[in-house]
N, C-alpha and C. Protein backbone atom coordinates (compact mmCIF):
# COMPACT_ATOMS: atom_id res chain seq x y z
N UNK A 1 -85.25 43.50 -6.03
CA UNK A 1 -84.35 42.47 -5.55
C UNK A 1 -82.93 43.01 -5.53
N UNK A 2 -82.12 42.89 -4.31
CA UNK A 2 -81.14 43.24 -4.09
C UNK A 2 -80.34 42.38 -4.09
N UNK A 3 -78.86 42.54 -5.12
CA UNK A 3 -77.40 41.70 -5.09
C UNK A 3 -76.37 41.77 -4.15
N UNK A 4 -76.14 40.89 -4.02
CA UNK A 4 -74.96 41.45 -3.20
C UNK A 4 -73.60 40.51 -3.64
N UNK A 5 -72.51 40.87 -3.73
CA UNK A 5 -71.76 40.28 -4.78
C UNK A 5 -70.61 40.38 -3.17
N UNK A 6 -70.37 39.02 -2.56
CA UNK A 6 -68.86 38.82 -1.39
C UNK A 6 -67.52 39.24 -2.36
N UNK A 7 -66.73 39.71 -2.01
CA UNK A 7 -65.28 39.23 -2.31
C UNK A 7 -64.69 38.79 -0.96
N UNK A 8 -63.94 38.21 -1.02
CA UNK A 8 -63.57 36.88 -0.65
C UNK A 8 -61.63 37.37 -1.11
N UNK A 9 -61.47 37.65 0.32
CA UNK A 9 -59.81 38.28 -0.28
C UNK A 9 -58.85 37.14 0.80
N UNK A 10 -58.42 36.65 -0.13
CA UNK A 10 -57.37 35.36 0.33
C UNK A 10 -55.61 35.70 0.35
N UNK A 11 -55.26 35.35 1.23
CA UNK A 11 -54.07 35.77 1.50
C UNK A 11 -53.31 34.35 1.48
N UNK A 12 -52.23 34.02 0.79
CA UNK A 12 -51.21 33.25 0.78
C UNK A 12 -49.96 33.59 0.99
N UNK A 13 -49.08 32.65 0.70
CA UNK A 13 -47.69 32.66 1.24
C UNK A 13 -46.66 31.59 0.16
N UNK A 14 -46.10 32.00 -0.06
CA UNK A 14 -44.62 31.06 -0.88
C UNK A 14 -43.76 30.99 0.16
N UNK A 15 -43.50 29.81 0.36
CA UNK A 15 -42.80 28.98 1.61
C UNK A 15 -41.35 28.27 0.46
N UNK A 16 -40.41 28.87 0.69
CA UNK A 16 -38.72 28.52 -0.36
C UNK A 16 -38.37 27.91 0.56
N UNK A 17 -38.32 26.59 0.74
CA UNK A 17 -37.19 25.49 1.64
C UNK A 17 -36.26 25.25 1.62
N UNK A 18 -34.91 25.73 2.15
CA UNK A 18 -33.58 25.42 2.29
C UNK A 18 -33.06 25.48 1.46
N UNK A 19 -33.14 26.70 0.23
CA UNK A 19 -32.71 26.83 -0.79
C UNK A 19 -30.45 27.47 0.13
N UNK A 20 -29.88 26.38 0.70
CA UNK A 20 -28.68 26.94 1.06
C UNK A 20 -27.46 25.98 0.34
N UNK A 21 -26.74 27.15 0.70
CA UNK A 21 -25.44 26.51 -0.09
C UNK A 21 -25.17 24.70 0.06
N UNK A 22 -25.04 24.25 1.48
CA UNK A 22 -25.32 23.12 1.89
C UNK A 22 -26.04 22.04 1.57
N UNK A 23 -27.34 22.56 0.89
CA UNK A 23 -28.26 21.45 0.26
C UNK A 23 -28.12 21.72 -1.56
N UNK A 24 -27.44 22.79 -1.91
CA UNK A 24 -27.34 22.82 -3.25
C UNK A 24 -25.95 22.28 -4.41
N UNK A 25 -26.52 20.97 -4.97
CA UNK A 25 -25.20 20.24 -5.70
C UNK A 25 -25.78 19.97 -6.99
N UNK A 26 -24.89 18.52 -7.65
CA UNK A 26 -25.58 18.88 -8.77
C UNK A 26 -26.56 17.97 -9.18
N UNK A 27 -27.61 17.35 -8.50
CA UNK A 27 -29.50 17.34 -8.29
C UNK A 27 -30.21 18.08 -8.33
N UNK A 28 -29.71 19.44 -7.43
CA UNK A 28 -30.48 20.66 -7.19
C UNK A 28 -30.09 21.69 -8.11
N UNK A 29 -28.98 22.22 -8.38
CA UNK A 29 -28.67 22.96 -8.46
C UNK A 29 -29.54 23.89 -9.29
N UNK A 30 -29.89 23.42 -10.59
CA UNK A 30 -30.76 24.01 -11.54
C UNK A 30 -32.08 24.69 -10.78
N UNK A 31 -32.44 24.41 -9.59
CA UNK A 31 -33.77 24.89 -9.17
C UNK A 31 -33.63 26.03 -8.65
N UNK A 32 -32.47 26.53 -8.14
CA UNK A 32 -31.92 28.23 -7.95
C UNK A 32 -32.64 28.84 -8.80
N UNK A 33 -32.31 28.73 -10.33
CA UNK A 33 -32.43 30.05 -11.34
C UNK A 33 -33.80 29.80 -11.75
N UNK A 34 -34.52 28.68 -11.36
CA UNK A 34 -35.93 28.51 -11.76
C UNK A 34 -36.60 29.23 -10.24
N UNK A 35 -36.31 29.18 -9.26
CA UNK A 35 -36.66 30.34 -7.67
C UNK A 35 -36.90 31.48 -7.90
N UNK A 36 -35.29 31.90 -8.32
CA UNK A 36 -35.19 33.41 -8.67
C UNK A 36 -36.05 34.05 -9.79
N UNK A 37 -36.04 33.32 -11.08
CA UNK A 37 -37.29 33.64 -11.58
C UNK A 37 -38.55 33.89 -11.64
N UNK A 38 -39.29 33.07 -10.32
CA UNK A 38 -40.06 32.57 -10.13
C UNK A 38 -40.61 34.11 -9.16
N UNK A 39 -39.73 34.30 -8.03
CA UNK A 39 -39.49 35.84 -6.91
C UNK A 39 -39.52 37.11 -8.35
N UNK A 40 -38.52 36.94 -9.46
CA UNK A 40 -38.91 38.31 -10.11
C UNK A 40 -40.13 38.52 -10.47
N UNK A 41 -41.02 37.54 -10.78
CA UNK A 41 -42.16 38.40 -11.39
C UNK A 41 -43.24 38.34 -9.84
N UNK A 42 -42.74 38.48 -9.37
CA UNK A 42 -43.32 39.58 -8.23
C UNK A 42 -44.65 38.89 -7.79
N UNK A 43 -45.35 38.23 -7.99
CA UNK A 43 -46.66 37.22 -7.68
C UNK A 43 -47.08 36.95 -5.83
N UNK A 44 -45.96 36.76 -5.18
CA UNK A 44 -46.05 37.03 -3.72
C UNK A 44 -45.97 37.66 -3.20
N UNK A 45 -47.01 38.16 -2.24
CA UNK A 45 -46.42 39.52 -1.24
C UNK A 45 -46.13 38.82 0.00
N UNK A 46 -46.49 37.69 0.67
CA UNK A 46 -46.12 37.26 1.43
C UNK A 46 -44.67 35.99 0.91
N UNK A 47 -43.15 36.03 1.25
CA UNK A 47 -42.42 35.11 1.09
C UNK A 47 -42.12 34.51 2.73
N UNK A 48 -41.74 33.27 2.83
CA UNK A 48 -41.28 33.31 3.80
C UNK A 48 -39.82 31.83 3.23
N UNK A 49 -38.69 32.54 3.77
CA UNK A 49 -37.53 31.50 3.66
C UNK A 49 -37.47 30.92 5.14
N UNK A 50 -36.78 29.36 4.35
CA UNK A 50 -36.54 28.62 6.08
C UNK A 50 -35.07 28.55 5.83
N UNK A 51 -34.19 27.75 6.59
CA UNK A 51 -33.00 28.21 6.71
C UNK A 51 -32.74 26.62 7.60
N UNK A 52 -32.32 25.74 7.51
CA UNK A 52 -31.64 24.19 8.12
C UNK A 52 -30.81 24.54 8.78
N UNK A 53 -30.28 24.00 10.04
CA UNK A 53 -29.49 24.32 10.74
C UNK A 53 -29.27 22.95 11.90
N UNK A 54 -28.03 22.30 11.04
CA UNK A 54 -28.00 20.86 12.23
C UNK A 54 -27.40 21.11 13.54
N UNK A 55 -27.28 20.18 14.45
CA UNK A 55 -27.15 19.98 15.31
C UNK A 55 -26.36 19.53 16.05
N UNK A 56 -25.44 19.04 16.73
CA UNK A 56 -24.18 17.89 17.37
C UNK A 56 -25.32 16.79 17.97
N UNK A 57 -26.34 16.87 18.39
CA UNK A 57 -27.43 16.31 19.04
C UNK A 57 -28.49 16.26 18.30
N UNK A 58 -28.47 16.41 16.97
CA UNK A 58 -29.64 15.76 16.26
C UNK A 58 -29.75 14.47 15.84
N UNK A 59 -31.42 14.03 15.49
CA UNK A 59 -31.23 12.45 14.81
C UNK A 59 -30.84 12.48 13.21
N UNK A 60 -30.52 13.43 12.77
CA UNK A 60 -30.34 13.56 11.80
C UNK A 60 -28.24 13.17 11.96
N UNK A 61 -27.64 13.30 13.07
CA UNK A 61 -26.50 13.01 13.49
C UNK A 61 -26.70 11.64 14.16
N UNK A 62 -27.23 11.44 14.95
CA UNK A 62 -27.76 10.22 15.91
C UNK A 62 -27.70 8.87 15.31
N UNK A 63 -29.16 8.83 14.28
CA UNK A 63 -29.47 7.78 13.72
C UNK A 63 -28.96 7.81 12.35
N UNK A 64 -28.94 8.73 11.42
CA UNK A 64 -28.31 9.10 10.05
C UNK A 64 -26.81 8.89 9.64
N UNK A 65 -26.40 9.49 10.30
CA UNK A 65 -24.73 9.74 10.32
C UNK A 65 -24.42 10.55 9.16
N UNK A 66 -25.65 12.05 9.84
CA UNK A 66 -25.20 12.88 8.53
C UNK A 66 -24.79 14.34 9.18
N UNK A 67 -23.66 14.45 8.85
CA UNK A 67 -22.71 15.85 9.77
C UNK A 67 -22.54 16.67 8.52
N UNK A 68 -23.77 17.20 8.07
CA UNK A 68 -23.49 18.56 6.94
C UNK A 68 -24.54 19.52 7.77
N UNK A 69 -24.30 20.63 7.71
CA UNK A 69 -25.38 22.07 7.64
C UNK A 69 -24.77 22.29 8.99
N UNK A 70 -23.74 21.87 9.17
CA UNK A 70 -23.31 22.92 10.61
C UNK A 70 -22.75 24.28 10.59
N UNK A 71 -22.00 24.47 9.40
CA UNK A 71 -21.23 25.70 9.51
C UNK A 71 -21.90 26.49 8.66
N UNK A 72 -21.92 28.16 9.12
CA UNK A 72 -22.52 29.06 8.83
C UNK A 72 -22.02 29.43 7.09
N UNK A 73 -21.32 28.81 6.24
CA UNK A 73 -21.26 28.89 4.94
C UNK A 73 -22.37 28.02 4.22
N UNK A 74 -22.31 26.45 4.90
CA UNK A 74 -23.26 25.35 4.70
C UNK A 74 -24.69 26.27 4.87
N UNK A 75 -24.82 27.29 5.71
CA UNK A 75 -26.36 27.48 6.27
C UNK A 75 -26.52 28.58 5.63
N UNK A 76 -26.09 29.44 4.90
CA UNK A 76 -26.72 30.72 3.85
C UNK A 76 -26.99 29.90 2.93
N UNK A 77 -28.04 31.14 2.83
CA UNK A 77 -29.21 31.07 1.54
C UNK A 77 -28.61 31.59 0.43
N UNK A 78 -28.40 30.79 -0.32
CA UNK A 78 -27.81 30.56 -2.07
C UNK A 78 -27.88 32.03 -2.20
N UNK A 79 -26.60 32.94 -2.77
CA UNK A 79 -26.78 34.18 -3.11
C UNK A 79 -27.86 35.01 -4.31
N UNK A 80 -27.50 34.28 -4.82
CA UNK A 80 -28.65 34.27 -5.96
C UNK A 80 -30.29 35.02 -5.30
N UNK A 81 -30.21 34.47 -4.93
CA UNK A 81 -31.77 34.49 -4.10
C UNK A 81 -32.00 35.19 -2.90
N UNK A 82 -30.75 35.98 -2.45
CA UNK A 82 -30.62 36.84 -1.67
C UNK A 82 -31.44 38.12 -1.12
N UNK A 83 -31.17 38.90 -2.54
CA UNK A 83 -32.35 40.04 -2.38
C UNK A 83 -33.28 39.91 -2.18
N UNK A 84 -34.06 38.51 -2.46
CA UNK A 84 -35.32 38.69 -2.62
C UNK A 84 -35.74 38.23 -0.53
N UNK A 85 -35.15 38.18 -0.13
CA UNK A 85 -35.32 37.38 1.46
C UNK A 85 -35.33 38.32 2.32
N UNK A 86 -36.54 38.53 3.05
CA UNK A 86 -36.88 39.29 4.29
C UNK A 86 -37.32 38.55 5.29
N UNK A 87 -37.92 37.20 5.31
CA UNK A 87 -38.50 36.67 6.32
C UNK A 87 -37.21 35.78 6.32
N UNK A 88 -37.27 35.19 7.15
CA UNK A 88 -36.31 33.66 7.75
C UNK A 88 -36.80 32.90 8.67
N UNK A 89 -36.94 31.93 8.29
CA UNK A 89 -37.22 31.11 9.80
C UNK A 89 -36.42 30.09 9.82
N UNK A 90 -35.69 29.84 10.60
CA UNK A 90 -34.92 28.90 11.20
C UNK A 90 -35.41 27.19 11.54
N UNK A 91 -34.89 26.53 11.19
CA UNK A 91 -35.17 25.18 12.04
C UNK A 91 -34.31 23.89 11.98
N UNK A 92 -34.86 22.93 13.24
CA UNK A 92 -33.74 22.06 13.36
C UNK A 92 -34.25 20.41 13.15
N UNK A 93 -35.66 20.61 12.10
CA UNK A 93 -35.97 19.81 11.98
C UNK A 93 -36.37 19.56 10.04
N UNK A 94 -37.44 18.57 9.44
CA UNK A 94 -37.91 18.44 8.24
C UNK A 94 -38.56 19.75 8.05
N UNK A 95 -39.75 19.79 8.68
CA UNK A 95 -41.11 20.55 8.63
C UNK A 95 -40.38 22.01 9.09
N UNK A 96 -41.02 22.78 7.98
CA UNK A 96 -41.13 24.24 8.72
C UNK A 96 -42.58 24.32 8.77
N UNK A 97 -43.65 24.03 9.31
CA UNK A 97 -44.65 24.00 9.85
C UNK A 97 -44.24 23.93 11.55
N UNK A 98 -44.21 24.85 12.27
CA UNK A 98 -44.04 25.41 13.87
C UNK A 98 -45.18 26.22 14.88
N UNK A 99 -44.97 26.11 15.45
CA UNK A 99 -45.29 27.72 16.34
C UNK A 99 -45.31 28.31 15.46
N UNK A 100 -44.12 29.08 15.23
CA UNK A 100 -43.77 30.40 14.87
C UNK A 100 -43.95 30.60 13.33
N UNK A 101 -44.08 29.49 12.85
CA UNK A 101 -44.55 29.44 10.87
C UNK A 101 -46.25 29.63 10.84
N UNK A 102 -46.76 29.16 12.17
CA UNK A 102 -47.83 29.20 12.05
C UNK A 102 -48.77 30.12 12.69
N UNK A 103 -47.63 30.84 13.62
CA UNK A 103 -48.33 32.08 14.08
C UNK A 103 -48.19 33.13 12.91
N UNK A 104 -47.33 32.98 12.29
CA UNK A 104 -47.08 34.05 11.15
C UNK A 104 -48.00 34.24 10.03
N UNK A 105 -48.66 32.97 10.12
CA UNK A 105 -50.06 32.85 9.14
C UNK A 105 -50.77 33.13 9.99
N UNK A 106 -51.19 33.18 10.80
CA UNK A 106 -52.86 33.29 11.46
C UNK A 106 -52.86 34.96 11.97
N UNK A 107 -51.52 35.87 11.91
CA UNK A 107 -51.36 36.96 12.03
C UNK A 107 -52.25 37.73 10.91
N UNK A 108 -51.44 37.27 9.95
CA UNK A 108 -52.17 37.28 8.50
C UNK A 108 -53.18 36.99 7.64
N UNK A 109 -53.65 35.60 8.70
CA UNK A 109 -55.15 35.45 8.04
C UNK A 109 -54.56 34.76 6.28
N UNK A 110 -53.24 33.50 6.24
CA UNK A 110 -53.46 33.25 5.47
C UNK A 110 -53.69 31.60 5.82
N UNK A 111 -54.11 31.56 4.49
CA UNK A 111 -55.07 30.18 4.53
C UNK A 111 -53.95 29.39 3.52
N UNK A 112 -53.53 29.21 2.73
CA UNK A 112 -53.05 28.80 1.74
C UNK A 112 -51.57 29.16 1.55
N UNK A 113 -50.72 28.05 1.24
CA UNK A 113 -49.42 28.01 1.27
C UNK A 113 -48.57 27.60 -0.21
N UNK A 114 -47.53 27.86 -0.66
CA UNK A 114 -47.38 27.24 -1.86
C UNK A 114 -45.81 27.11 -1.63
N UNK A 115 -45.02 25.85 -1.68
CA UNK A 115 -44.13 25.45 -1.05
C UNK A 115 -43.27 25.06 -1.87
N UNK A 116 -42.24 25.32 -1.97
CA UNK A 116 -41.25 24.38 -3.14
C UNK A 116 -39.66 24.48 -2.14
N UNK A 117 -38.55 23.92 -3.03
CA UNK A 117 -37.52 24.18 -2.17
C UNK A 117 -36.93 23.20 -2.19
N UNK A 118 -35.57 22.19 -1.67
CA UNK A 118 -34.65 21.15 -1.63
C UNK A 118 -35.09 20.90 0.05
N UNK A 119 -35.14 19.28 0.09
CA UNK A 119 -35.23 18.43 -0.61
C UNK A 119 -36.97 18.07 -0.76
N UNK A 120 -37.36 17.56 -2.10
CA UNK A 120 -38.72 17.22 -2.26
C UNK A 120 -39.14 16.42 -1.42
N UNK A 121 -38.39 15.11 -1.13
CA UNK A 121 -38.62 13.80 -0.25
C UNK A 121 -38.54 14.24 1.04
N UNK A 122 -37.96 15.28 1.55
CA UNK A 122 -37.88 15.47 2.81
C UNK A 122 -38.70 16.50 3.30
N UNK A 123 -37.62 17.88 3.93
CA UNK A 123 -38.28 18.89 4.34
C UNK A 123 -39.79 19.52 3.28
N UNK A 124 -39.49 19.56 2.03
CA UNK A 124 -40.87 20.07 1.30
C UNK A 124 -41.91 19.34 1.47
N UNK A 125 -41.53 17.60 1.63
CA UNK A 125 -42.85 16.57 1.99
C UNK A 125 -43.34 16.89 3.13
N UNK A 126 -42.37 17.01 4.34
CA UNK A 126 -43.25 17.02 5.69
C UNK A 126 -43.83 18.26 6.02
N UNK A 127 -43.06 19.33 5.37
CA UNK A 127 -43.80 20.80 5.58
C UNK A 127 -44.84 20.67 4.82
N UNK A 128 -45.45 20.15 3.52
CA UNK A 128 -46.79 19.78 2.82
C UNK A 128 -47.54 19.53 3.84
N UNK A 129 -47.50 18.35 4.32
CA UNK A 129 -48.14 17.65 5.20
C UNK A 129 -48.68 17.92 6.29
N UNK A 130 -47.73 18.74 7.21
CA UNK A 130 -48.07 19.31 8.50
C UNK A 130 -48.57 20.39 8.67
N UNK A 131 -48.34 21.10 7.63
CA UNK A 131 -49.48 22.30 6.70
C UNK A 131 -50.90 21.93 6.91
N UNK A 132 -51.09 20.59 5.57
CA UNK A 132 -52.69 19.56 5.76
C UNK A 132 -52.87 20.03 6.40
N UNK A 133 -52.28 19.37 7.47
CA UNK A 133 -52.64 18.44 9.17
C UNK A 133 -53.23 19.52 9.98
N UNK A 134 -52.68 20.85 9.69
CA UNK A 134 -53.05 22.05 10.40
C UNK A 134 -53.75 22.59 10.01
N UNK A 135 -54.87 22.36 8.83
CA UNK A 135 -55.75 23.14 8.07
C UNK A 135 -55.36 24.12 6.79
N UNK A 136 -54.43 24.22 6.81
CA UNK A 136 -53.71 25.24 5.72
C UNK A 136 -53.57 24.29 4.35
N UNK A 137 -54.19 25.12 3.63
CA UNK A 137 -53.90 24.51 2.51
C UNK A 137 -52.81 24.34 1.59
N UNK A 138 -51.90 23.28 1.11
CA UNK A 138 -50.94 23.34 0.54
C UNK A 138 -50.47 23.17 -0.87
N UNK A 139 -49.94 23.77 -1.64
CA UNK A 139 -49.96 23.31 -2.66
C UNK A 139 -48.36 23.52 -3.02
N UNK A 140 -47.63 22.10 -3.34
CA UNK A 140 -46.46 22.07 -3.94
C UNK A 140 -45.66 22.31 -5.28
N UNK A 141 -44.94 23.18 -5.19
CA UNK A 141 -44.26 23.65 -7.01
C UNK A 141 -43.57 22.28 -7.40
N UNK A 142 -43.66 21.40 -7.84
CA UNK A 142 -42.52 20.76 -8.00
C UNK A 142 -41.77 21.49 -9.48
N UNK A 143 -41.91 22.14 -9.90
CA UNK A 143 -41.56 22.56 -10.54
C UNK A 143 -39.87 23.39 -10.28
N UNK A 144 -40.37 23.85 -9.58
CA UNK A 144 -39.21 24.59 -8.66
C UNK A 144 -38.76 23.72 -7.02
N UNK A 145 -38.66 22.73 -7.27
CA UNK A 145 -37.89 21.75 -5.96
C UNK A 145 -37.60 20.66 -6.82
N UNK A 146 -36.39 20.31 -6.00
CA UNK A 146 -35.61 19.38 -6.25
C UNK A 146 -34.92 18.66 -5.34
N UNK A 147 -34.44 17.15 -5.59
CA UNK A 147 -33.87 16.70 -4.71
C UNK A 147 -32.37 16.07 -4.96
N UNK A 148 -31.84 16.63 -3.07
CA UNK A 148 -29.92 15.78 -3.70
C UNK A 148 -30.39 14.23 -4.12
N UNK A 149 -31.38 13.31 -4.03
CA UNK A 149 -31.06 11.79 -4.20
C UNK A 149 -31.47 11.55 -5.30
N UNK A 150 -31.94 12.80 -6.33
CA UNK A 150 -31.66 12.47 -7.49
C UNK A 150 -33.54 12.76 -8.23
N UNK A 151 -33.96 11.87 -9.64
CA UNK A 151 -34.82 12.37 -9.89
C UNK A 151 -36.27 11.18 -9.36
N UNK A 152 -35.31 9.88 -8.96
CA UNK A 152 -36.30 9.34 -8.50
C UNK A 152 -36.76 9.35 -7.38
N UNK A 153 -36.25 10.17 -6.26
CA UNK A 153 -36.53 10.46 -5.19
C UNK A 153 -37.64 11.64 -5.85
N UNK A 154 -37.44 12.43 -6.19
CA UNK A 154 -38.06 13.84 -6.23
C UNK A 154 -39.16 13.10 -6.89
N UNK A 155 -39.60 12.50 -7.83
CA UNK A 155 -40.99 12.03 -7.98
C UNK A 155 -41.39 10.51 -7.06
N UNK A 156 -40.56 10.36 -6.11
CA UNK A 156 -41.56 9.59 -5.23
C UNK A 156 -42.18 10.30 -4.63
N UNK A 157 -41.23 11.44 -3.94
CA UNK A 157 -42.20 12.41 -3.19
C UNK A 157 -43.47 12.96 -3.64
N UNK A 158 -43.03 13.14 -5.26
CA UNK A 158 -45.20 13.95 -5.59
C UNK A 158 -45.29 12.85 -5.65
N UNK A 159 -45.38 11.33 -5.91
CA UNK A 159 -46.39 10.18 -5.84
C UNK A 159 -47.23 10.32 -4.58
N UNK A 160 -46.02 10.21 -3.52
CA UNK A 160 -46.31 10.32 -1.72
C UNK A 160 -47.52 11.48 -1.65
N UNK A 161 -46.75 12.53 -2.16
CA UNK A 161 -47.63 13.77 -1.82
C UNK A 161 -49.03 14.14 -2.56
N UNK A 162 -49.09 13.13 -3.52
CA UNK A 162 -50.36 13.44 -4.15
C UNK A 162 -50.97 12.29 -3.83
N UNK A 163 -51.24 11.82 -2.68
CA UNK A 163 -51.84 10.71 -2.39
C UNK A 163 -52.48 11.64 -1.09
N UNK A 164 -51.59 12.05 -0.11
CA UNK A 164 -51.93 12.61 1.12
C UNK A 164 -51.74 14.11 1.03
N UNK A 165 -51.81 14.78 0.24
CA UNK A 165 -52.65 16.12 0.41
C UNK A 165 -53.39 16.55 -0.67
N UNK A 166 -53.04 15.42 -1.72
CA UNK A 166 -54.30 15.49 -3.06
C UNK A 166 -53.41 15.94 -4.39
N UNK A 167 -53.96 15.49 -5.45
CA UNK A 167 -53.30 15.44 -6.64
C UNK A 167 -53.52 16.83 -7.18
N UNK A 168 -54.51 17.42 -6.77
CA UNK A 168 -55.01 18.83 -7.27
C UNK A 168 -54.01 19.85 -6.57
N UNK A 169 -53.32 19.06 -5.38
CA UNK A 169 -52.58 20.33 -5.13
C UNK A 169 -50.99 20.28 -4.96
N UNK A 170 -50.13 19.71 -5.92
CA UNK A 170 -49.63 19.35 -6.98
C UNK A 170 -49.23 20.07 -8.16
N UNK A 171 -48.35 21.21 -8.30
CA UNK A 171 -48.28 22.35 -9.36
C UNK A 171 -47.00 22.09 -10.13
N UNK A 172 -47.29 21.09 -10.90
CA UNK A 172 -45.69 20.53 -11.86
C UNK A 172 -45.48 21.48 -13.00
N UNK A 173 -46.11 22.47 -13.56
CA UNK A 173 -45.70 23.62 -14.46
C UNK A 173 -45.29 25.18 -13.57
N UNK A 174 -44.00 25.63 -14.73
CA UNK A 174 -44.19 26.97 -14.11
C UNK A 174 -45.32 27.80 -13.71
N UNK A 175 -44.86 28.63 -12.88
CA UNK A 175 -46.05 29.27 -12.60
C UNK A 175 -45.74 30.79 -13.06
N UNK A 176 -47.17 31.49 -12.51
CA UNK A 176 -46.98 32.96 -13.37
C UNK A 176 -48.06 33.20 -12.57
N UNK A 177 -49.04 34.88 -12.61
CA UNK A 177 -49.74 35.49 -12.29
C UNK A 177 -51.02 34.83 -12.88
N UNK A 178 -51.28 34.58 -13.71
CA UNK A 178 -52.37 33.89 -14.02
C UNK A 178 -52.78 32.65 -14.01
N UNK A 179 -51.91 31.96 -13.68
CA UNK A 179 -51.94 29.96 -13.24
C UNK A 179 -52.37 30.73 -11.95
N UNK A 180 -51.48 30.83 -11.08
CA UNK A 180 -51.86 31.29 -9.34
C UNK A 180 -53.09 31.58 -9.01
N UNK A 181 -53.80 32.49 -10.02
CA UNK A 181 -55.27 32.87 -9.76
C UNK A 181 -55.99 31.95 -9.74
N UNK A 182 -55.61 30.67 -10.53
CA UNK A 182 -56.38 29.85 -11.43
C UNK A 182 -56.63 28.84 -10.10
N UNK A 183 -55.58 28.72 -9.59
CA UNK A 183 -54.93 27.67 -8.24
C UNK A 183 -56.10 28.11 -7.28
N UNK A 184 -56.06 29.68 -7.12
CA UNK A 184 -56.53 30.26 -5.97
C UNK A 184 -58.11 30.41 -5.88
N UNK A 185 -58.94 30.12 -7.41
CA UNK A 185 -60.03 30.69 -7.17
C UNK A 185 -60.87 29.49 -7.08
N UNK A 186 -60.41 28.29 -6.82
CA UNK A 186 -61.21 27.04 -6.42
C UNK A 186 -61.47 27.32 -5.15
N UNK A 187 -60.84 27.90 -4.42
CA UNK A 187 -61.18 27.88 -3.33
C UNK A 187 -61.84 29.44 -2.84
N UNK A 188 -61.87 30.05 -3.56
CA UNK A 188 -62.64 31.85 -3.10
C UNK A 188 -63.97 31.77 -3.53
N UNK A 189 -64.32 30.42 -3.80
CA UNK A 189 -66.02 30.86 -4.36
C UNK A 189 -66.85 29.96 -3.23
């Protein structure tokens, strides 16, 4: 009788949301040095940063009446967190779930996403979501995101978010090399 033993090699991605000067005050601020920590111990080979960028013609101007993230000081990525940034993706909306976020996974063959970043209620909720929606699996740090409206916003959002993409995927402790595996191997068997 012959064994045959699959491996099953899964490729993910850490998705950092709008970690920029513009969205960082003092709600957020603390979630910088919990990021950067998070990038030193080296756990991702795939990162990808998004980068906000409003509009004169957005509804975020339109219906909101909110005129921040226009100028290119507002739109860098917190220095702190600098070195660690090779990818960028740009956008002029919540979701970095796109085209181009999502051709970048299927290049790669990854399946699985792990998302944190400012704001929880907003851009990190709808990029969760539209992730789902697209088959990719998501799983949120709240650990490392935070929000400007404070702390009851940031846990409505995991209420929200653990309703519609599941409570299991939901990561409220730091993470490390060996939680991640732990995350990852529910789904490699």
């Amino acid at each position: 009788m012959t064994i045959y033993f699959v491996i099953i090699i899964m490729n993910f991605c850490l998705f950092i949301i709008d970690i920029q000067y513009g969205f960082i005050a003092e709600n957020t601020s603390y979630v910088v040095q919990r990021i950067k920590y998070l990038l030193e111990q080296n756990i991702f080979k795939n990162i990808v940063f998004t980068r906000f960028i409003n509009t004169l013609n957005s509804p975020y101007v339109k219906y909101l009446n909110w005129h921040q993230l226009f100028d290119e000081t507002e739109q860098k990525i917190v220095e702190d967190i600098k070195p660690f940034v090779k990818v960028v993706f740009d956008k002029t909306v919540y979701t970095a779930c796109n085209e181009e976020t999502l051709k970048f996974l299927k290049q790669r063959n990854i399946q699985t996403v792990f998302i944190c970043g400012v704001d929880t209620e907003g851009c990190v909720l709808k990029t969760a979501i539209d992730f789902f929606e697209n088959n990719i699996i998501p799983y949120v740090l709240t650990y490392y995101s935070a929000s400007n409206g404070g702390e009851n916003y940031h846990q409505a959002a995991i209420l929200v978010l653990s309703q519609l993409i599941g409570i299991s995927n939901i990561i409220t402790e730091p993470i490390d090399r060996d939680k991640l595996n732990r995350y990852l191997e529910k789904f490699s068997l």
